[in-house]
Protein backbone atom coordinates (compact mmCIF):
# COMPACT_ATOMS: atom_id res chain seq x y z
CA UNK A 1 4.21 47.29 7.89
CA UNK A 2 4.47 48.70 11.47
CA UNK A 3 3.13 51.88 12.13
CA UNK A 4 3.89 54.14 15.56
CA UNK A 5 0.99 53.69 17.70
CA UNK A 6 2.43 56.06 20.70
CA UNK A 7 5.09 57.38 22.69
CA UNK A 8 5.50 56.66 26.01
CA UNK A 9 5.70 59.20 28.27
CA UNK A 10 6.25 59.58 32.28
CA UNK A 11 5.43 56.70 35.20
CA UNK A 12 1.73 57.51 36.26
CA UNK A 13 1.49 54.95 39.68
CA UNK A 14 2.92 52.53 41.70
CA UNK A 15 1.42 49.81 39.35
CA UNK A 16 3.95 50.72 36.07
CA UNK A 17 1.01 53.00 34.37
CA UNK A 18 2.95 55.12 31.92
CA UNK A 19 1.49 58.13 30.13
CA UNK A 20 1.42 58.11 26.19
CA UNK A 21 1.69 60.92 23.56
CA UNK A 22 -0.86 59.22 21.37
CA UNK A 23 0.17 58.53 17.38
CA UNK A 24 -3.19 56.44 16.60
CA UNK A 25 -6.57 58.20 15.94
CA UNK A 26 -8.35 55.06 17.47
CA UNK A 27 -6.85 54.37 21.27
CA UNK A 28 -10.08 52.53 21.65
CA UNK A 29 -9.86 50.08 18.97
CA UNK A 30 -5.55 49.68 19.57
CA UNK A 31 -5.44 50.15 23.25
CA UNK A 32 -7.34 46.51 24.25
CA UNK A 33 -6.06 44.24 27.02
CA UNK A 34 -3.68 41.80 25.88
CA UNK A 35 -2.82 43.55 22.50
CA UNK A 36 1.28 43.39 21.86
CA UNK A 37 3.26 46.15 20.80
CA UNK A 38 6.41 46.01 19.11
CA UNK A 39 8.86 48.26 20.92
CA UNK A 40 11.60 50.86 19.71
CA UNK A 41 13.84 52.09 22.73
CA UNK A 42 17.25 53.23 23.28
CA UNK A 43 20.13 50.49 23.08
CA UNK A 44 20.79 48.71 26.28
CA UNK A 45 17.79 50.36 28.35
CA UNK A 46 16.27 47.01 29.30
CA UNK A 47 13.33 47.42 28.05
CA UNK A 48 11.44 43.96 26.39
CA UNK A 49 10.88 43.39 22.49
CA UNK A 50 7.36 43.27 22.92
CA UNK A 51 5.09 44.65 25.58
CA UNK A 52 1.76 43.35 26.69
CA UNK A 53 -1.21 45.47 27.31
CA UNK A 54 -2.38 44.97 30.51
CA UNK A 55 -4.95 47.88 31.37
CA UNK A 56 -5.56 51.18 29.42
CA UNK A 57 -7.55 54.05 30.35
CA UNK A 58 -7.95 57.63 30.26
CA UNK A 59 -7.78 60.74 32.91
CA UNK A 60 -8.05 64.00 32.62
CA UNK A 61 -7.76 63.71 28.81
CA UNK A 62 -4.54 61.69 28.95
CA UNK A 63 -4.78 57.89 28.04
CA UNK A 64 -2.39 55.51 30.98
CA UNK A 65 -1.69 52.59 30.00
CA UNK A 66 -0.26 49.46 31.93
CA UNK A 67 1.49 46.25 30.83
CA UNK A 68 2.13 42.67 32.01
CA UNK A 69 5.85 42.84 31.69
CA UNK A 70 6.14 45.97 34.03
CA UNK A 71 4.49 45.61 37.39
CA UNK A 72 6.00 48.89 39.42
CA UNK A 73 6.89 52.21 38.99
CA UNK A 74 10.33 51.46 38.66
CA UNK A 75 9.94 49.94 35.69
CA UNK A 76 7.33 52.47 33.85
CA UNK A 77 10.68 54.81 34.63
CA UNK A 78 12.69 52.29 32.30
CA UNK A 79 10.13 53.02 29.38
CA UNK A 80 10.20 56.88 29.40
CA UNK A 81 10.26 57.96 25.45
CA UNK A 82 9.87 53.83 24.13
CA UNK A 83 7.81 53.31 20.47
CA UNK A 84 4.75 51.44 20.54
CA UNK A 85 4.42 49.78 17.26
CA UNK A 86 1.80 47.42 15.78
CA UNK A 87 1.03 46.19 12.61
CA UNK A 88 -0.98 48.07 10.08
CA UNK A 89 -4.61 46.34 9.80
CA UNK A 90 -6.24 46.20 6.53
CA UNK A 91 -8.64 48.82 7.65
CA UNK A 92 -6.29 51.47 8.83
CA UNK A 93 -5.11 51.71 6.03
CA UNK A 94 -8.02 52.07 3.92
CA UNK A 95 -8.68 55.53 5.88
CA UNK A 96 -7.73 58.95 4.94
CA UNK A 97 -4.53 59.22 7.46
CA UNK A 98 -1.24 58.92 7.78
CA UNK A 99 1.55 57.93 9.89
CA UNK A 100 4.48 59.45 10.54
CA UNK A 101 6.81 57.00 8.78
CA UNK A 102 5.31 57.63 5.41
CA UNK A 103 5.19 61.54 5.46
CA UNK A 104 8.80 62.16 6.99
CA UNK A 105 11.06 62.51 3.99
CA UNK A 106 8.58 63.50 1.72
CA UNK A 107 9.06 66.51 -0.77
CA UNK A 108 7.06 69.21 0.40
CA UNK A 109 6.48 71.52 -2.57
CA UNK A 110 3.51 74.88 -3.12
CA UNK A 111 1.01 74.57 -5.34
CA UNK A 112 3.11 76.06 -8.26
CA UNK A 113 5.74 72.91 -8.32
CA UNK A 114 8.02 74.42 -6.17
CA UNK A 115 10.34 72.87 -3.59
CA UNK A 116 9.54 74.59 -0.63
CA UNK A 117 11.65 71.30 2.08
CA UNK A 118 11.23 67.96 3.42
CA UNK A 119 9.41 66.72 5.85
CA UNK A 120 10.95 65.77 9.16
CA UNK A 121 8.18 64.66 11.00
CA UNK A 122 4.43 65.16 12.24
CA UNK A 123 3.40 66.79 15.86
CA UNK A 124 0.53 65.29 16.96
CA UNK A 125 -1.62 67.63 18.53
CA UNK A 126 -5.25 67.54 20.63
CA UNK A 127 -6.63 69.96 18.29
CA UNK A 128 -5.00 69.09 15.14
CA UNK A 129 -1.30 67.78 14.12
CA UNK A 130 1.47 69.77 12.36
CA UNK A 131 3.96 69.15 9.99
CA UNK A 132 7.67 69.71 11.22
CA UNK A 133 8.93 71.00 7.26
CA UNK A 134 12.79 71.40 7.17
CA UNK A 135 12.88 74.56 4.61
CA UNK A 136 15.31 74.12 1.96
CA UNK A 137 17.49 76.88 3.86
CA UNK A 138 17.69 74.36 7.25
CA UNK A 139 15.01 76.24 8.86
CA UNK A 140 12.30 74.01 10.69
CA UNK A 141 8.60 75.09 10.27
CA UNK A 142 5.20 73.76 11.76
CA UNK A 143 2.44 73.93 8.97
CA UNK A 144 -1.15 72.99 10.65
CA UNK A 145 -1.53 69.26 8.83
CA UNK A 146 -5.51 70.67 7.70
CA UNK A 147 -6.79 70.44 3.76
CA UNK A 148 -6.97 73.71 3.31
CA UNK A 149 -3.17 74.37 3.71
CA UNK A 150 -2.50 70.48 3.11
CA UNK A 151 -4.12 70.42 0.05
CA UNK A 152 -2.45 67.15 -1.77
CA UNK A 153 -0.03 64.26 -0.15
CA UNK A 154 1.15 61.75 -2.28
CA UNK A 155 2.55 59.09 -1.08
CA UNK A 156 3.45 57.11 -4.13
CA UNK A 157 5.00 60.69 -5.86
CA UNK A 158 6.99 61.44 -3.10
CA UNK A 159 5.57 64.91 -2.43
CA UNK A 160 3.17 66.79 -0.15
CA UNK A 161 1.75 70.13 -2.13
CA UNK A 162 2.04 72.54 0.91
CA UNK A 163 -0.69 75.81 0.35
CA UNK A 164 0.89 78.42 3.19
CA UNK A 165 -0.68 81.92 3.29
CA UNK A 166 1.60 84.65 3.33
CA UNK A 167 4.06 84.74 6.17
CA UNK A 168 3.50 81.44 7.83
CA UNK A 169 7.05 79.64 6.71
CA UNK A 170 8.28 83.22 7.68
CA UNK A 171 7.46 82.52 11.43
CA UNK A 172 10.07 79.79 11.97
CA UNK A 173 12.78 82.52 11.38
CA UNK A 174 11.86 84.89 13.64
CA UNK A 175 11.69 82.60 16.25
């Protein structure tokens, strides 16, 4: 299965550096030299199948990465918002995460059984990630991805048990 790895973000340097919006929580262990990445773009934007870690490297908290197939800034332009993708190794997924792909479209329901959405997606954060809920009334909400309001996610039953203290769903419509 391929998993998201990151988003690519703006050009960094004259070299083709981009900046990435990471989606892994080990840059070390993806982000080697000479490790491929599957790549999801937009239709007709030129940019290759498969992209070729060159250099990777962090600044000011930010990881910039480089890649055989793009040697100038011109190109790193060309990759704004691509998908890295790899393939899921036996060890990630032996680990207590998730990706993306397998909470989005999951039932999110409270503790009592009750449907509460679905999920659209996960915001990875430097602090901690959130889950983008779509209430059932089309309302999107950010629940901090943490056990304590996180309590279950199941996968195989289709359904995350969400545990919100009063008023936190609330917040998305008064916004």
């Amino acid at each position: 299965m391929s998993v998201l790895i990151a988003r690519i973000g703006k050009p960094h340097s004259l070299h083709g550096e981009v900046t990435v919006q990471l989606h892994t929580d080990d840059p070390v262990g993806r982000f080697v030299p000479g490790a491929e990445f599957t790549t999801e773009a937009v239709a007709g934007s030129g940019v290759p199948r498969v992209l070729t870690l060159r250099s990777a490297r962090r600044h000011k908290e930010i990881w910039l990465l480089g890649f055989e197939e793009i040697p100038d800034r011109t190109g790193a332009e060309s990759l704004r918002g691509t998908r890295l993708l790899a393939q899921e190794s036996d060890e990630a997924s032996d680990d207590d995460g998730w990706y993306e792909e397998e909470l989005a479209g999951l039932s999110v329901v409270d503790p009592a059984g009750v449907v509460l959405g679905e999920v659209v997606g996960l915001d990875v954060g430097a602090a901690q990630d959130r889950l983008r809920i779509r209430l059932t009334d089309g309302v999107e909400a950010l629940v901090p991805f943490v056990e304590a309001l996180v309590p279950e996610v199941d996968i195989a039953g289709g359904r995350v048990v969400v545990d919100a203290p009063p008023g936190l769903l609330d917040l998305a419509r008064e916004s």
